[in-house]
PDB file of N, CA and C in Angstrom:
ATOM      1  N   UNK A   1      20.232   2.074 -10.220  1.00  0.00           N
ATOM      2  CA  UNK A   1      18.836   2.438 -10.328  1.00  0.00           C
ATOM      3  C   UNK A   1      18.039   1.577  -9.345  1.00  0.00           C
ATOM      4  N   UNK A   2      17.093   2.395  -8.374  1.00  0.00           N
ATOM      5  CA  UNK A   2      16.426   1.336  -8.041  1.00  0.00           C
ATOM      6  C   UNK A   2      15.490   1.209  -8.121  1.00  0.00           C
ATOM      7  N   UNK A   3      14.683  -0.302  -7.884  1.00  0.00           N
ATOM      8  CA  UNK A   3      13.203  -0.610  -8.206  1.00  0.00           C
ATOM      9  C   UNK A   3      12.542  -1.021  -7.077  1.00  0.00           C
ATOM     10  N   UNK A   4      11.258  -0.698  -7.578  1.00  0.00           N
ATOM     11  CA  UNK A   4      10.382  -0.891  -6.383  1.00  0.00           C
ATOM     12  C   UNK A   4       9.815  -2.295  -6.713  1.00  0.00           C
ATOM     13  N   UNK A   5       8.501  -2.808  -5.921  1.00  0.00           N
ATOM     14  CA  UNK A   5       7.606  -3.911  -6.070  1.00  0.00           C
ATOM     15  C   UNK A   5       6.048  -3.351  -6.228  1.00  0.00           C
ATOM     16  N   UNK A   6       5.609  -3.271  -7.212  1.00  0.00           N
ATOM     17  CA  UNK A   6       4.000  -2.875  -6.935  1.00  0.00           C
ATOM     18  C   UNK A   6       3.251  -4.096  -6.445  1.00  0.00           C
ATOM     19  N   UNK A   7       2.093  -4.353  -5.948  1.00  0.00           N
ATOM     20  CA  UNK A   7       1.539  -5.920  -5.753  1.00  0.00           C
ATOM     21  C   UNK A   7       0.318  -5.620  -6.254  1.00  0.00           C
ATOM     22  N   UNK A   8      -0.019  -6.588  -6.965  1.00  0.00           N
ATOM     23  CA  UNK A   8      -1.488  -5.788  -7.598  1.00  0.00           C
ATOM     24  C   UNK A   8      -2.069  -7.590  -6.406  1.00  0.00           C
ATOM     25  N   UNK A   9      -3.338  -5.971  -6.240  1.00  0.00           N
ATOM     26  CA  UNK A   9      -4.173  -6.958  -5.122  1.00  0.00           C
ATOM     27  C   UNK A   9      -5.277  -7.942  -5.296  1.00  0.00           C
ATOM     28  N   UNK A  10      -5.418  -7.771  -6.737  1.00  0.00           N
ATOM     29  CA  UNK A  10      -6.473  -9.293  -7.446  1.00  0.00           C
ATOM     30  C   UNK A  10      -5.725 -10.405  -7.613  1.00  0.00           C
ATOM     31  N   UNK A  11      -4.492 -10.054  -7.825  1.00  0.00           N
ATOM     32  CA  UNK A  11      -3.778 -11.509  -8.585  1.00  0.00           C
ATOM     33  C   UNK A  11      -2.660 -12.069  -7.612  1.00  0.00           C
ATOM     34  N   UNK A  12      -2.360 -10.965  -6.729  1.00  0.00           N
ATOM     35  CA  UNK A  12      -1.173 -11.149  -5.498  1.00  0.00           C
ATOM     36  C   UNK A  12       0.149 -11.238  -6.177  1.00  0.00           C
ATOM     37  N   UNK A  13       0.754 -10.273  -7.481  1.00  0.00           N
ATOM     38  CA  UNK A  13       1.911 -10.332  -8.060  1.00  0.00           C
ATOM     39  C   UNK A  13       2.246  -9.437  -7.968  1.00  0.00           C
ATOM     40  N   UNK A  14       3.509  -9.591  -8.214  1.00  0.00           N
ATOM     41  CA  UNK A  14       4.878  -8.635  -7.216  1.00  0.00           C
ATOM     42  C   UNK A  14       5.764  -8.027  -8.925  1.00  0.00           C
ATOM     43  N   UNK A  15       5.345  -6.913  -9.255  1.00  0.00           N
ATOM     44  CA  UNK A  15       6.256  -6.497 -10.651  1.00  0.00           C
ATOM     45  C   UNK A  15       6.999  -5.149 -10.559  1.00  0.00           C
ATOM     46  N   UNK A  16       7.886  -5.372 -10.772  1.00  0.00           N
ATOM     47  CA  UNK A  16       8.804  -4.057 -11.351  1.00  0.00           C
ATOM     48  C   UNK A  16       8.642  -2.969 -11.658  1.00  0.00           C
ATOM     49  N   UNK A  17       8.999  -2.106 -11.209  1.00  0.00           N
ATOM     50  CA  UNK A  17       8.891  -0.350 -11.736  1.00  0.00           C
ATOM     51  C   UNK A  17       9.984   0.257 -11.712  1.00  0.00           C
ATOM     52  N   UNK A  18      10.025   1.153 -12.676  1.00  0.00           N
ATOM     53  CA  UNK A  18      11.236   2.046 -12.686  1.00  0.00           C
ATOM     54  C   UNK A  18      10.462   3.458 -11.813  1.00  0.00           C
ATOM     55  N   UNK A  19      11.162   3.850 -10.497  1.00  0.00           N
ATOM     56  CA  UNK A  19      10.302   4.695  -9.452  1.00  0.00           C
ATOM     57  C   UNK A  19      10.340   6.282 -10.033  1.00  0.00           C
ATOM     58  N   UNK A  20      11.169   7.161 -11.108  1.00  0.00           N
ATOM     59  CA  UNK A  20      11.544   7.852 -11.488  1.00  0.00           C
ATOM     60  C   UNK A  20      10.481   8.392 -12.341  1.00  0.00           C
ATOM     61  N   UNK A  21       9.024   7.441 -12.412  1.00  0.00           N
ATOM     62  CA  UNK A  21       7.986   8.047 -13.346  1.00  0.00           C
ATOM     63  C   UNK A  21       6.893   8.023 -11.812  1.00  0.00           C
ATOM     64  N   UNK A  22       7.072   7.299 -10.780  1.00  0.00           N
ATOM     65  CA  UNK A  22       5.819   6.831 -10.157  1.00  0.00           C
ATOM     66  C   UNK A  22       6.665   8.104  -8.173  1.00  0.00           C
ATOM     67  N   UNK A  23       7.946   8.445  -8.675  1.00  0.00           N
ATOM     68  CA  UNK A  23       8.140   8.830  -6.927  1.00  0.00           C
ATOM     69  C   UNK A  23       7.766  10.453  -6.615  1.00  0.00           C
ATOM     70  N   UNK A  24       7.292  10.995  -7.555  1.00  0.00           N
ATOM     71  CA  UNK A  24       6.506  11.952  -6.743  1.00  0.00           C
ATOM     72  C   UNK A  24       5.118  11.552  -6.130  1.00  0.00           C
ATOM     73  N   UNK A  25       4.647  10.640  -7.218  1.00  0.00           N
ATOM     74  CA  UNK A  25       2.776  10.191  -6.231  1.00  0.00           C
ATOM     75  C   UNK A  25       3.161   9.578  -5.436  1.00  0.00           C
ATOM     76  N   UNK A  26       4.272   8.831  -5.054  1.00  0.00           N
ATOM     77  CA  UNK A  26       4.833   7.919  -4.068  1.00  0.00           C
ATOM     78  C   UNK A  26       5.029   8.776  -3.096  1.00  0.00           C
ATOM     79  N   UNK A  27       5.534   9.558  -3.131  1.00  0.00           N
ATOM     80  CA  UNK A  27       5.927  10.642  -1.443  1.00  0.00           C
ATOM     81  C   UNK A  27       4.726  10.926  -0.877  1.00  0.00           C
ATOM     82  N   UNK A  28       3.311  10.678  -1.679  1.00  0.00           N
ATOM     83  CA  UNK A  28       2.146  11.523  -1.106  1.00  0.00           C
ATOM     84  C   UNK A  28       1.139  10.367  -0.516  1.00  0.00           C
ATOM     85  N   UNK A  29       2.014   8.861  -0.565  1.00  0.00           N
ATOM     86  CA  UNK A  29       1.063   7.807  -0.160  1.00  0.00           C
ATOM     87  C   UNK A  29       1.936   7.818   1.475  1.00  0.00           C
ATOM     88  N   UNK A  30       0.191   7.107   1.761  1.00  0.00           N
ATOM     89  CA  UNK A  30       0.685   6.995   3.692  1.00  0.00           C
ATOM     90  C   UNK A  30       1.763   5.855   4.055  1.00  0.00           C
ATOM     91  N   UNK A  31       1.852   5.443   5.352  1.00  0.00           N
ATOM     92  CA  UNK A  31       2.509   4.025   5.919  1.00  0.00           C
ATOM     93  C   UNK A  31       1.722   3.874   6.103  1.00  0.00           C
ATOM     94  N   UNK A  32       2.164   2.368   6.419  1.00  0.00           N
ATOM     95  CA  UNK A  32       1.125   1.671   6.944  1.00  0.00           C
ATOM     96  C   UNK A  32       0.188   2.077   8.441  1.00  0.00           C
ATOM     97  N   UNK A  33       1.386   2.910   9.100  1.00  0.00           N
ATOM     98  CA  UNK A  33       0.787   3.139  10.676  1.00  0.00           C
ATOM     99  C   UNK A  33       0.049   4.441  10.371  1.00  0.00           C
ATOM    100  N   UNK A  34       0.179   5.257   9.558  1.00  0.00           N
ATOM    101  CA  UNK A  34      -0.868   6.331   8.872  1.00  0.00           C
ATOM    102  C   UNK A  34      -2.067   6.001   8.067  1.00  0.00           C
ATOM    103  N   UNK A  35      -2.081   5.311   7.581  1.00  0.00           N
ATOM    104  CA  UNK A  35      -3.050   4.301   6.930  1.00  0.00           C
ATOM    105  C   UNK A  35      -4.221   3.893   7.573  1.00  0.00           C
ATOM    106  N   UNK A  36      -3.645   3.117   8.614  1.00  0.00           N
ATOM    107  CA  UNK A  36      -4.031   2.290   9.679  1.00  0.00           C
ATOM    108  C   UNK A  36      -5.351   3.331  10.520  1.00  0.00           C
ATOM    109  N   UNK A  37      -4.647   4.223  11.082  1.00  0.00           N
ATOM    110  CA  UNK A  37      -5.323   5.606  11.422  1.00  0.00           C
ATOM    111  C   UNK A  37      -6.007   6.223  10.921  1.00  0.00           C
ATOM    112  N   UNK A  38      -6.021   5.927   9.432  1.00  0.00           N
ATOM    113  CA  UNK A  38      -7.289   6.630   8.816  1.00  0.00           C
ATOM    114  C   UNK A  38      -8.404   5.595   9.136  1.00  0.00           C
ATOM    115  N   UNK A  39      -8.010   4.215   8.589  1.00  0.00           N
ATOM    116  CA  UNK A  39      -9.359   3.384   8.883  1.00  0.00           C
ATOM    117  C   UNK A  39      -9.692   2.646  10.010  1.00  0.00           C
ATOM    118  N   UNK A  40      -9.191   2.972  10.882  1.00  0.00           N
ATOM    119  CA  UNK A  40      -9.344   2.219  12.134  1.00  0.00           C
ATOM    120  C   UNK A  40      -8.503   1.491  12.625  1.00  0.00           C
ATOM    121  N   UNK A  41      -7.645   0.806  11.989  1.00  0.00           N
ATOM    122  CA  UNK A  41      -7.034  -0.538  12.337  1.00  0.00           C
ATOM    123  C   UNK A  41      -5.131   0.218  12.893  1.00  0.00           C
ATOM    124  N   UNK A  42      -4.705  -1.084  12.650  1.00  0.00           N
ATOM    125  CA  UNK A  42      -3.102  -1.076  13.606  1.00  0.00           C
ATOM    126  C   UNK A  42      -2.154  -1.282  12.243  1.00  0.00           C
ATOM    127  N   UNK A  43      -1.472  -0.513  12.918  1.00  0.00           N
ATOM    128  CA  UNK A  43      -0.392  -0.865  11.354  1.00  0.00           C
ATOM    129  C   UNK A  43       0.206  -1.940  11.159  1.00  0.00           C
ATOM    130  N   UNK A  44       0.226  -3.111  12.400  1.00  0.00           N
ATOM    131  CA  UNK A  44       0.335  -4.270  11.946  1.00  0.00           C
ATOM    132  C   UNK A  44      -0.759  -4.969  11.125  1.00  0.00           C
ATOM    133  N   UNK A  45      -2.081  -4.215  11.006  1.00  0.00           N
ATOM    134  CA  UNK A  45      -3.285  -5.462  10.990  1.00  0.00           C
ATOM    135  C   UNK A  45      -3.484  -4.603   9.424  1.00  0.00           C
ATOM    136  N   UNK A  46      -2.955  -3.444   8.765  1.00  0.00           N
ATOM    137  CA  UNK A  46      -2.271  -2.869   7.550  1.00  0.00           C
ATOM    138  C   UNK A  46      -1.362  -3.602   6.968  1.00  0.00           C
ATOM    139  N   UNK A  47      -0.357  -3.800   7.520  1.00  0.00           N
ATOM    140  CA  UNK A  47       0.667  -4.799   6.847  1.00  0.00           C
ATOM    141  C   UNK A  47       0.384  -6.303   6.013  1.00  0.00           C
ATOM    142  N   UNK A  48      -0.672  -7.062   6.984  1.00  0.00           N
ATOM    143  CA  UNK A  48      -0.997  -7.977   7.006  1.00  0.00           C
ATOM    144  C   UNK A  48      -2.060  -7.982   5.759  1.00  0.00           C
ATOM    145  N   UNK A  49      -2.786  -6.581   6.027  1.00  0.00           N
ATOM    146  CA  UNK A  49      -3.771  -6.695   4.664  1.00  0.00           C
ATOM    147  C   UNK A  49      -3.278  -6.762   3.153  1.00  0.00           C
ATOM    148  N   UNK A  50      -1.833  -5.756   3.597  1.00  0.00           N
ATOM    149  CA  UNK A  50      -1.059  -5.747   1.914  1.00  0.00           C
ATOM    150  C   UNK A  50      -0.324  -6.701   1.901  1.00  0.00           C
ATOM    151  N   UNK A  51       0.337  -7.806   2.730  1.00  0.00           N
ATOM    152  CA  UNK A  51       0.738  -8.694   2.196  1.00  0.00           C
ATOM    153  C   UNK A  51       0.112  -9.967   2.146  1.00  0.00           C
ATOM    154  N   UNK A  52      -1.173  -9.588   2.556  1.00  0.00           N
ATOM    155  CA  UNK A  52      -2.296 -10.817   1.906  1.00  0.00           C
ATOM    156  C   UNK A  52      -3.034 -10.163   0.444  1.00  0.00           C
ATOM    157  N   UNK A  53      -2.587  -9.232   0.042  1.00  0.00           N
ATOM    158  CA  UNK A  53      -3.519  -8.432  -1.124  1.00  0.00           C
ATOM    159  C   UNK A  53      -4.305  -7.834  -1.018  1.00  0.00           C
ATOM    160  N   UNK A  54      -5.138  -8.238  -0.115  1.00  0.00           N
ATOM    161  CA  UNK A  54      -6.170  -7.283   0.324  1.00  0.00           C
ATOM    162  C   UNK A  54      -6.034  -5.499   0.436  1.00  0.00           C
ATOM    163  N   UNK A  55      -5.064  -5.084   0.504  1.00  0.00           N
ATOM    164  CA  UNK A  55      -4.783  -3.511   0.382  1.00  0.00           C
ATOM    165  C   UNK A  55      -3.881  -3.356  -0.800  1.00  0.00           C
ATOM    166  N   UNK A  56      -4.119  -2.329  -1.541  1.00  0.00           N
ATOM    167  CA  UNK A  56      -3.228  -2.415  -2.586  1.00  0.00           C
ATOM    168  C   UNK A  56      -1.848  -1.000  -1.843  1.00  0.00           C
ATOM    169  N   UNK A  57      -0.720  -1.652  -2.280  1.00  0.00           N
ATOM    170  CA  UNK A  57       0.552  -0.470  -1.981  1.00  0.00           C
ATOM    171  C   UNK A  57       2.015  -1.364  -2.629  1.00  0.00           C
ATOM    172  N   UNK A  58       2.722  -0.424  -2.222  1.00  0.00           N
ATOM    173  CA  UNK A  58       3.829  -0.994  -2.854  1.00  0.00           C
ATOM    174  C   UNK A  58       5.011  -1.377  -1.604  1.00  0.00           C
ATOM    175  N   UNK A  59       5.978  -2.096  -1.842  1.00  0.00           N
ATOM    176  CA  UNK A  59       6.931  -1.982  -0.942  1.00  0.00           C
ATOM    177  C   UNK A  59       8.709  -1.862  -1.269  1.00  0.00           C
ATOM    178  N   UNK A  60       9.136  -1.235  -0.362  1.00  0.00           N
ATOM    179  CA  UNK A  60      10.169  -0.551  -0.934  1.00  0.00           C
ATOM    180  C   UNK A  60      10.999  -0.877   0.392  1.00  0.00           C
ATOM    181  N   UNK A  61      12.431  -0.365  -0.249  1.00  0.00           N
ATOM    182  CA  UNK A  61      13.405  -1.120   0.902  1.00  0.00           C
ATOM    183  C   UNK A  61      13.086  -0.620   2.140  1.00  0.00           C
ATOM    184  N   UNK A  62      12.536   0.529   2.660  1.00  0.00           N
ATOM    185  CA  UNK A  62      11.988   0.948   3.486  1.00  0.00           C
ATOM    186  C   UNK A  62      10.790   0.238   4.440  1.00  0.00           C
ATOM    187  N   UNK A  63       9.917  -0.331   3.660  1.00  0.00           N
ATOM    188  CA  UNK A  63       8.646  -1.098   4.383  1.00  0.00           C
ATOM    189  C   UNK A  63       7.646  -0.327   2.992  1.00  0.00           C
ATOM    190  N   UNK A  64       6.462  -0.526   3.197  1.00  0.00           N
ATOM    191  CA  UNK A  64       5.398  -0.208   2.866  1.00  0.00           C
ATOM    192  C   UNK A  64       4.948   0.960   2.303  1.00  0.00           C
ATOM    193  N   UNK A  65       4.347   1.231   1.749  1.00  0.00           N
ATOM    194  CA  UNK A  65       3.299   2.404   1.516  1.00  0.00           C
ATOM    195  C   UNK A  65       2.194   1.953   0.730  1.00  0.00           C
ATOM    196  N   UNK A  66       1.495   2.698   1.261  1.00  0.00           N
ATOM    197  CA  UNK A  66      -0.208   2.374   1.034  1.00  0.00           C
ATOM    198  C   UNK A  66      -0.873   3.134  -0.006  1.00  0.00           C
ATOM    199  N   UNK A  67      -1.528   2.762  -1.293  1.00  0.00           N
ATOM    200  CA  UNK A  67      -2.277   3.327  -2.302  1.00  0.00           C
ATOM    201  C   UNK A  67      -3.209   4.501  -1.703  1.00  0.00           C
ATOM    202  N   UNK A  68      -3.277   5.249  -1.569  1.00  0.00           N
ATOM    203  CA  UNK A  68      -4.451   6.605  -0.703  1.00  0.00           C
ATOM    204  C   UNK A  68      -6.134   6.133  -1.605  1.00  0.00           C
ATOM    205  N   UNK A  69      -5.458   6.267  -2.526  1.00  0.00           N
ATOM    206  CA  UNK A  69      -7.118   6.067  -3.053  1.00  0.00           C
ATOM    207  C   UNK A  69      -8.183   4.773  -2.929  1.00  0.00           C
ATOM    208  N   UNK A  70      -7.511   3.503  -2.156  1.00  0.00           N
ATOM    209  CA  UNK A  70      -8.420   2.263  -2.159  1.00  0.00           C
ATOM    210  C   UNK A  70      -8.639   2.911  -0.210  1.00  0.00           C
ATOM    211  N   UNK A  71      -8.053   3.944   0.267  1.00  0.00           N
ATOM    212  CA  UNK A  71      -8.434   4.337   1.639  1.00  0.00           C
ATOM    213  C   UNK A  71      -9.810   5.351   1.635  1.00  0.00           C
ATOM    214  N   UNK A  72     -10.194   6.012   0.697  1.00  0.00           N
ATOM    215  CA  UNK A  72     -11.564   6.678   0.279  1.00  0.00           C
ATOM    216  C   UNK A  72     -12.536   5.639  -0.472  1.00  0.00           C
ATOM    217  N   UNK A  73     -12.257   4.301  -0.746  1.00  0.00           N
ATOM    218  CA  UNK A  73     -13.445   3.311  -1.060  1.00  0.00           C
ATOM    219  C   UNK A  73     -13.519   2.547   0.525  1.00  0.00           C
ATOM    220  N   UNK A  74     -15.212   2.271   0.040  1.00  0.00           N
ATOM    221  CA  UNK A  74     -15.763   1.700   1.183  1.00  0.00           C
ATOM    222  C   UNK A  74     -15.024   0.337   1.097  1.00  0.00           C
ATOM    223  N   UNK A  75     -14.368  -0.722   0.086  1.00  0.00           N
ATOM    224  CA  UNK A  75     -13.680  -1.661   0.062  1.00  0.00           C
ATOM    225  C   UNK A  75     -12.346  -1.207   1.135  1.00  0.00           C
ATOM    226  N   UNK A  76     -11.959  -0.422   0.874  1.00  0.00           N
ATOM    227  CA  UNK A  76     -10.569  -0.240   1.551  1.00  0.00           C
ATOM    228  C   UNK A  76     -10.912   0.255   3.206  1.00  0.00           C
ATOM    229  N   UNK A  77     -12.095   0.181   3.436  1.00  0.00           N
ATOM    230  CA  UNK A  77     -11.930   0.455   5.003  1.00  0.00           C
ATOM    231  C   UNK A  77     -12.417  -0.805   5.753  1.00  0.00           C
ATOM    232  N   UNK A  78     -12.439  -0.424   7.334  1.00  0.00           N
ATOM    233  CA  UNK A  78     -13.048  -1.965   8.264  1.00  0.00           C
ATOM    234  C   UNK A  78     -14.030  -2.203   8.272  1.00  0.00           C
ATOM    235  N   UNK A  79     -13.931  -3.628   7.741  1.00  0.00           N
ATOM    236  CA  UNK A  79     -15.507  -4.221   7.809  1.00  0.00           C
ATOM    237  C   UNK A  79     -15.440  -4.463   9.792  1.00  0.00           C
ATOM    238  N   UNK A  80     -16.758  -4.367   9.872  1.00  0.00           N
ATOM    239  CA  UNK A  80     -17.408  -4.429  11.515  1.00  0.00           C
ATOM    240  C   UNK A  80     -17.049  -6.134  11.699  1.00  0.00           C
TER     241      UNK A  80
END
């Protein structure tokens, strides 16, 4: 079975999921370099936000994926 990492982005902790309730909404979240493209930025300067907390997503043996819905709050886009 495998598990993912959610990171919740207030507290910066890394917990467990069983993906078998959460991997269909999971197929419909971006990467980071899709992400990135919605709000302006580089999918490195994405990466950097979720593994400082600042973006909420999860990561999986793959790399990244990005929560869609903190990308429609004005929090989740570039500050100037």
């Amino acid at each position: 079975m495998h598990r993912l990492s959610r990171v919740n982005a207030q507290t910066k902790e890394s917990t467990s999921v069983i993906p078998s309730k959460y991997l269909q909404e999971l197929e419909s979240w971006p990467t980071p370099a899709e992400a990135g493209r919605i709000i302006g930025i580089t999918k490195q300067g994405m990466i950097k936000r979720l593994e400082e907390g600042r973006q909420r997503g999860v990561r999986t043996r793959q790399g990244w994926l990005v929560d869609p819905e903190v990308l429609t709050t004005p929090e989740g886009r570039r500050h100037p």
